[in-house]
N, C-alpha and C. Protein backbone atom coordinates (compact mmCIF):
# COMPACT_ATOMS: atom_id res chain seq x y z
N UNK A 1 11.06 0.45 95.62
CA UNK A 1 9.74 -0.07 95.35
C UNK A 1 9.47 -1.28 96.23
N UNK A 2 8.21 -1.18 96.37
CA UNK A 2 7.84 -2.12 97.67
C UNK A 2 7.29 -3.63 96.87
N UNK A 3 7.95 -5.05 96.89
CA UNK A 3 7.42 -5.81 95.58
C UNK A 3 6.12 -6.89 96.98
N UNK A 4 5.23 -6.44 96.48
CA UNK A 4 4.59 -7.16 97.62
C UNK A 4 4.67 -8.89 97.94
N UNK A 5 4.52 -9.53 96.73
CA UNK A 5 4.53 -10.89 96.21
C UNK A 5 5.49 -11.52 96.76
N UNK A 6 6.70 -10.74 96.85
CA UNK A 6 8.15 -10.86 97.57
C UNK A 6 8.17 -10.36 98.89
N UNK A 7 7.54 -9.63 99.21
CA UNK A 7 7.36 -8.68 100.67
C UNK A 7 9.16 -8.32 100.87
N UNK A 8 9.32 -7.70 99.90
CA UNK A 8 10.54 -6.91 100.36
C UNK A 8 10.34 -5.29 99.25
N UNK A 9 11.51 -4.70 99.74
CA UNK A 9 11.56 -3.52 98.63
C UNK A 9 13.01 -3.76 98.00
N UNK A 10 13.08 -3.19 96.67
CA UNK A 10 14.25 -2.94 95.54
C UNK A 10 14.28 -1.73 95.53
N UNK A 11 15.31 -1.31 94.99
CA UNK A 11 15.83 -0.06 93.89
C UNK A 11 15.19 -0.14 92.48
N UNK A 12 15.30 1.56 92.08
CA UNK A 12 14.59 1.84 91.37
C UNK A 12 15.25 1.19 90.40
N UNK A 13 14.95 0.62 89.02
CA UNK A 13 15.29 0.12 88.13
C UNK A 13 14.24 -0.16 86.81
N UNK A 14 14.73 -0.50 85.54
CA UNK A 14 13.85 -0.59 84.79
C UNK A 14 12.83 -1.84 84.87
N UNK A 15 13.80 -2.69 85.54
CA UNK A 15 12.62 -3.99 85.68
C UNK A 15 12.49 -4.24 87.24
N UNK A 16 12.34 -3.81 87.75
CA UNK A 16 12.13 -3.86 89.47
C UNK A 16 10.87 -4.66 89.83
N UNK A 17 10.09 -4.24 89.26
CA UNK A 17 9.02 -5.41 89.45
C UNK A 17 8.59 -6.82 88.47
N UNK A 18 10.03 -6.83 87.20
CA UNK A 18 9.54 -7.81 86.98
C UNK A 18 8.35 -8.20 85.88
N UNK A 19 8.33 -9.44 85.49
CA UNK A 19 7.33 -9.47 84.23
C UNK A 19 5.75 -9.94 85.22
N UNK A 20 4.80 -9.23 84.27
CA UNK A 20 3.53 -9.84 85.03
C UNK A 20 2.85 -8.74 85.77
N UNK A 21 3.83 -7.50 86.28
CA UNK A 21 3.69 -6.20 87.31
C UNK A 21 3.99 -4.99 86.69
N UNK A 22 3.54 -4.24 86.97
CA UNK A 22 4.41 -3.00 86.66
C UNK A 22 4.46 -1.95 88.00
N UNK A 23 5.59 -0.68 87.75
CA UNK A 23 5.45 0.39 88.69
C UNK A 23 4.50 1.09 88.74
N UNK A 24 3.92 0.98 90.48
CA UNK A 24 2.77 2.49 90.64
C UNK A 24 3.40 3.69 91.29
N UNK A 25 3.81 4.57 90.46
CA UNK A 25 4.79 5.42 90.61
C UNK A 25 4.37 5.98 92.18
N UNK A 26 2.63 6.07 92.19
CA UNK A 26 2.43 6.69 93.65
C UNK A 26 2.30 6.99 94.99
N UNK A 27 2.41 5.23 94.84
CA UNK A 27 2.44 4.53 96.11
C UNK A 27 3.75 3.38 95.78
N UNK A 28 4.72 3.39 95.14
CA UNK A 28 5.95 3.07 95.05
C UNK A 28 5.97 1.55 95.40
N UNK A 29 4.80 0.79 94.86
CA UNK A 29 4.58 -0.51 94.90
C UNK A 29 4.14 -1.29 93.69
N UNK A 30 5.34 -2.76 93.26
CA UNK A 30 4.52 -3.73 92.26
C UNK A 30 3.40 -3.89 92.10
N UNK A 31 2.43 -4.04 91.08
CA UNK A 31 1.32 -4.52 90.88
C UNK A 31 1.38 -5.38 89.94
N UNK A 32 0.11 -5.90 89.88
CA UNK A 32 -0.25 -7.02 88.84
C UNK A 32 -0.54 -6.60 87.66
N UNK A 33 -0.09 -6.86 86.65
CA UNK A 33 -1.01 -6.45 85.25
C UNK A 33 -2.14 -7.66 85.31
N UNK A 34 -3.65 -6.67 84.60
CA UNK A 34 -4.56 -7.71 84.16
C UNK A 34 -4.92 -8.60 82.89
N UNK A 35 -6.06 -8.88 83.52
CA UNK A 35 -6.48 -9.47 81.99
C UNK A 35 -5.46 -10.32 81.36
N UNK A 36 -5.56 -10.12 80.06
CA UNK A 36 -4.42 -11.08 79.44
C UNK A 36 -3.25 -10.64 78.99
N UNK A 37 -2.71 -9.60 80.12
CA UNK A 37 -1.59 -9.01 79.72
C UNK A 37 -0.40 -9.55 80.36
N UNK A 38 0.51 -10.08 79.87
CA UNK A 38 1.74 -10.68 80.67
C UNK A 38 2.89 -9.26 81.29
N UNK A 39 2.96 -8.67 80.39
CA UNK A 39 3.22 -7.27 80.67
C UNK A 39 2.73 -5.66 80.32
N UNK A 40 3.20 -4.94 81.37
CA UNK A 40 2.01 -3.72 81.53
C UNK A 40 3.04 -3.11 82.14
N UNK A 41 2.78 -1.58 81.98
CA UNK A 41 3.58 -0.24 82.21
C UNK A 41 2.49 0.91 82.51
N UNK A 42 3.06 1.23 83.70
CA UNK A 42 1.70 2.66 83.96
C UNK A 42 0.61 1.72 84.80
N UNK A 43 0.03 1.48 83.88
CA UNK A 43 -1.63 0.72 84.95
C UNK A 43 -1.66 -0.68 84.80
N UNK A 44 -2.07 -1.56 85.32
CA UNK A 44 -2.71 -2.77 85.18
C UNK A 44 -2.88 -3.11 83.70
N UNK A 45 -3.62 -1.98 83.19
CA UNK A 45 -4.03 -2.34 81.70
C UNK A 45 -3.77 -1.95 80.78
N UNK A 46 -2.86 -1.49 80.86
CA UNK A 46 -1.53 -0.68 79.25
C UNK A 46 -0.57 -1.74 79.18
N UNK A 47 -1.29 -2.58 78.44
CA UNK A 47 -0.33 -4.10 77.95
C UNK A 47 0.70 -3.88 77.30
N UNK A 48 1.56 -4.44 77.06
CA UNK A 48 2.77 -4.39 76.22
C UNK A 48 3.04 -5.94 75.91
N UNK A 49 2.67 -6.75 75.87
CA UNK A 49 2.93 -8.09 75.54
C UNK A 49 1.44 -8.84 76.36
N UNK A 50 1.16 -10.01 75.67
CA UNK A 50 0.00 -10.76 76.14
C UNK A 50 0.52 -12.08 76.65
N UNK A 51 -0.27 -12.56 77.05
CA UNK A 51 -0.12 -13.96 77.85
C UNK A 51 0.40 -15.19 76.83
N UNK A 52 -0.67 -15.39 75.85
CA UNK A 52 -0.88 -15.80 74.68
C UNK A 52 0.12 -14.89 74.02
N UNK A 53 0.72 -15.74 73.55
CA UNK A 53 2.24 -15.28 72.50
C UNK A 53 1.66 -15.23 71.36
N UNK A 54 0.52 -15.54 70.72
CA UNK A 54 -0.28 -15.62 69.31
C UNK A 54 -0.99 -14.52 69.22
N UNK A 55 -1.29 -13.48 70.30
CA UNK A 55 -1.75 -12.62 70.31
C UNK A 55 -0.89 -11.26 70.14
N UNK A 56 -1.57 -10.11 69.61
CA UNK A 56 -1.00 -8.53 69.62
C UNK A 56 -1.62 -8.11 70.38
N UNK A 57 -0.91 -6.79 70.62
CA UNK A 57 -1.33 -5.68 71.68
C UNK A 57 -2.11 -4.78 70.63
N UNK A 58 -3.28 -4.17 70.88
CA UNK A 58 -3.97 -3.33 69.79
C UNK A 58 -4.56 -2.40 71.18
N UNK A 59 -4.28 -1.09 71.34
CA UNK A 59 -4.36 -0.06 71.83
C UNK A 59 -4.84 -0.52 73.08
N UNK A 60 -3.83 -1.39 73.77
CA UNK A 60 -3.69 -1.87 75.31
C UNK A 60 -4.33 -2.99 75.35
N UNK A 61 -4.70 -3.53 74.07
CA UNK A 61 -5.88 -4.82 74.32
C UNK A 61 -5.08 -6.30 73.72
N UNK A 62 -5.03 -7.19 74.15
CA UNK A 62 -4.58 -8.46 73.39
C UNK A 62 -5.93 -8.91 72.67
N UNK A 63 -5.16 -8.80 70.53
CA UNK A 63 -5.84 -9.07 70.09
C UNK A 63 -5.58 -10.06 68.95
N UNK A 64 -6.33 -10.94 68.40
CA UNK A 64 -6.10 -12.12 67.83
C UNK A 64 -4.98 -11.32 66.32
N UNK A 65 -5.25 -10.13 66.03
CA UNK A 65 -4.59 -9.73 64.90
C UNK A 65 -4.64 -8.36 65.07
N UNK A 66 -4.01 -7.70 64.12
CA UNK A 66 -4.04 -6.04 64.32
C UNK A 66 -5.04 -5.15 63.74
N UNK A 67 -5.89 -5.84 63.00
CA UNK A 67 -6.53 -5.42 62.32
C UNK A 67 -6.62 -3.86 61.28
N UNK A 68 -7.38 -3.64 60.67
CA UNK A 68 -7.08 -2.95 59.69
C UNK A 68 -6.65 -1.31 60.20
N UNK A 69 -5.69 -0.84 59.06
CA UNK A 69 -4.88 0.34 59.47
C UNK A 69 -3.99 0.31 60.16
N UNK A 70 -3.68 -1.35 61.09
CA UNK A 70 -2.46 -1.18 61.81
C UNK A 70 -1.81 -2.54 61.06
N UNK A 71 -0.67 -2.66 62.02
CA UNK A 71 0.34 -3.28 61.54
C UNK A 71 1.31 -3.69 62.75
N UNK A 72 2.22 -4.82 62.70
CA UNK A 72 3.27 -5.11 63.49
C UNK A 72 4.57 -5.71 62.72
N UNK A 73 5.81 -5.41 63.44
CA UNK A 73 6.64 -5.97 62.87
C UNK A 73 6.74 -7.39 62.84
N UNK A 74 7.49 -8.31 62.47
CA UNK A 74 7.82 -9.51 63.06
C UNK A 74 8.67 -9.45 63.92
N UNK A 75 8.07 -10.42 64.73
CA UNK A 75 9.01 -11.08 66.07
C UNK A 75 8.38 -9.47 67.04
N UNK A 76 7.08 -8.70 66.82
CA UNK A 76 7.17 -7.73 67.98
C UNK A 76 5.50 -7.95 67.86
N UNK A 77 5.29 -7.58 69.09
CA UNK A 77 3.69 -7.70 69.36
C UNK A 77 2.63 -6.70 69.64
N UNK A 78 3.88 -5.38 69.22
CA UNK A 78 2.40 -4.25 69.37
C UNK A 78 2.15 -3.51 68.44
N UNK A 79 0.85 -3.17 68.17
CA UNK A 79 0.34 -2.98 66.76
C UNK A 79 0.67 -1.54 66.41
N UNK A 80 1.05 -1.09 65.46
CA UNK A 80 1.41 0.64 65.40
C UNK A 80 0.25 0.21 64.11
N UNK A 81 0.00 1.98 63.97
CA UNK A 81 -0.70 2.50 63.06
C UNK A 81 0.03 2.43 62.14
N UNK A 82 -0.59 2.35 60.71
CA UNK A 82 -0.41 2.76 59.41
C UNK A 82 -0.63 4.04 58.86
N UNK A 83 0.25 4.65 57.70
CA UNK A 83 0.12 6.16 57.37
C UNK A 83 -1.27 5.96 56.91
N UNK A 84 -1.50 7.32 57.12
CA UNK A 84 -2.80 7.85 57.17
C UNK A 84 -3.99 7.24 55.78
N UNK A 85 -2.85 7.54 53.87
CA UNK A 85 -3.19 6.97 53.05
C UNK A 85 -3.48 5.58 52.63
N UNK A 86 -2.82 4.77 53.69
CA UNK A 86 -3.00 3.36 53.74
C UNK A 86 -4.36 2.69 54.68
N UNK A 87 -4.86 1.90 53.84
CA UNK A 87 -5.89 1.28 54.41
C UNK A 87 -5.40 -0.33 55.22
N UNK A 88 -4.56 -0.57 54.61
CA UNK A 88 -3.70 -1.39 55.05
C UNK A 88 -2.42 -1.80 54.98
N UNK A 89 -1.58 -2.33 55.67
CA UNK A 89 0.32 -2.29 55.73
C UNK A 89 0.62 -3.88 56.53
N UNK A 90 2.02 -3.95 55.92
CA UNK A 90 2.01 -4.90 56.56
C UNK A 90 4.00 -4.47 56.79
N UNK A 91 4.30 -4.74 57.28
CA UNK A 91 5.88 -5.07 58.35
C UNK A 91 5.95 -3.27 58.78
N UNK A 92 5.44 -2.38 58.14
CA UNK A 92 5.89 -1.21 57.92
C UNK A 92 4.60 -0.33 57.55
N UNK A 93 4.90 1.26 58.26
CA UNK A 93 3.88 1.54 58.13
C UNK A 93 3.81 2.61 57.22
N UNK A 94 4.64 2.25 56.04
CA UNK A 94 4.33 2.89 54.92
C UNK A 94 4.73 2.10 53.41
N UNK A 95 4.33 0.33 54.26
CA UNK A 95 4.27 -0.83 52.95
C UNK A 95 2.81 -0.98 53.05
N UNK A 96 2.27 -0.12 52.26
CA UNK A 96 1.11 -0.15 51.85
C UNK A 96 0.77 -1.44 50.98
N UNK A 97 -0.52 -2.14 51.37
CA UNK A 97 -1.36 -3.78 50.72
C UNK A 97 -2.16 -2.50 50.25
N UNK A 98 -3.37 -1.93 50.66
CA UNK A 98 -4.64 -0.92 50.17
C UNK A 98 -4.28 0.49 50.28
N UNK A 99 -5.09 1.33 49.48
CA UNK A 99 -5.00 2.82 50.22
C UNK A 99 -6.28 3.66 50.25
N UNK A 100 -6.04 4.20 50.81
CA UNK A 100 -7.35 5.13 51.39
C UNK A 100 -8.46 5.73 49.79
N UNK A 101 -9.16 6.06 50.26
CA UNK A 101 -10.34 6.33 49.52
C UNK A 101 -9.60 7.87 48.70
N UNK A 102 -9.37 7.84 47.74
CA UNK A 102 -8.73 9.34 47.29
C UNK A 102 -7.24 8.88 46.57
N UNK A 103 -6.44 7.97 47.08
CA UNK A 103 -5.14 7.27 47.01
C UNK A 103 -5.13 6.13 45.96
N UNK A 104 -3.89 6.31 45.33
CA UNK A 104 -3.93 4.68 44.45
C UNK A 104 -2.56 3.86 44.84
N UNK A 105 -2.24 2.81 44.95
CA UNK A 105 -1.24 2.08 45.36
C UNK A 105 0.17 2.11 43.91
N UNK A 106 1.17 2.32 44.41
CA UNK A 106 2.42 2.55 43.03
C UNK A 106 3.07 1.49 43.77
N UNK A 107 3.19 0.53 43.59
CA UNK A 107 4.50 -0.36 44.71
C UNK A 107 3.89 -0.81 45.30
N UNK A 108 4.23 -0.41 46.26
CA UNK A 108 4.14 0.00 47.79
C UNK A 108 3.50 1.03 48.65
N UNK A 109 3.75 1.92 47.82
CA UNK A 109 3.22 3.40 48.57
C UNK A 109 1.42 3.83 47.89
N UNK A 110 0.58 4.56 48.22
CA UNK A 110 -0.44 5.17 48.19
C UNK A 110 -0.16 6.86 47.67
């Protein structure tokens, strides 16, 4: 991979380009991730971590929270979905807080 920033090339590796870039598989060169993404995989804009450490990743986007139906673990910053019956979860995505319209909450579960 060709790291331009560096003007040299590496071997293929999982971090070859490093935080801030990711691989363009097609032209076999670092790029920049945007926006407020500190890291990115695939394109510019498939975030995986944000700039802002206070922020989550919510379907490639850095967002102030995960908002409803999703959820994150602690200490991780990208938001997964909640089961389907849950309206809302929190560490886990079947520690149901609400549940869906049809569902009643026992515990934890819906």
């Amino acid at each position: 991979y060709f790291i331009p920033f560096e003007e040299t090339c590496k071997a293929e590796t999982s971090d070859v380009c490093g935080s801030g870039h990711y691989k363009k598989a097609d032209t076999l060169t670092c790029e920049p991730c945007e926006g407020n993404c500190e890291d990115c995989v695939g394109t510019a804009l498939h975030c995986t971590s944000c700039v802002d450490k206070d922020k989550v990743v919510l379907k490639d986007e850095c967002k102030d929270s995960c908002g409803e139906g999703y959820f994150h673990y602690p200490g991780h910053w990208l938001c997964e979905e909640c089961q389907k019956q849950c309206t809302s979860c929190e560490n886990a995505s079947d520690n149901c807080s609400y549940c869906a319209e049809g569902y009643y909450l026992y515990g934890s579960a819906c």
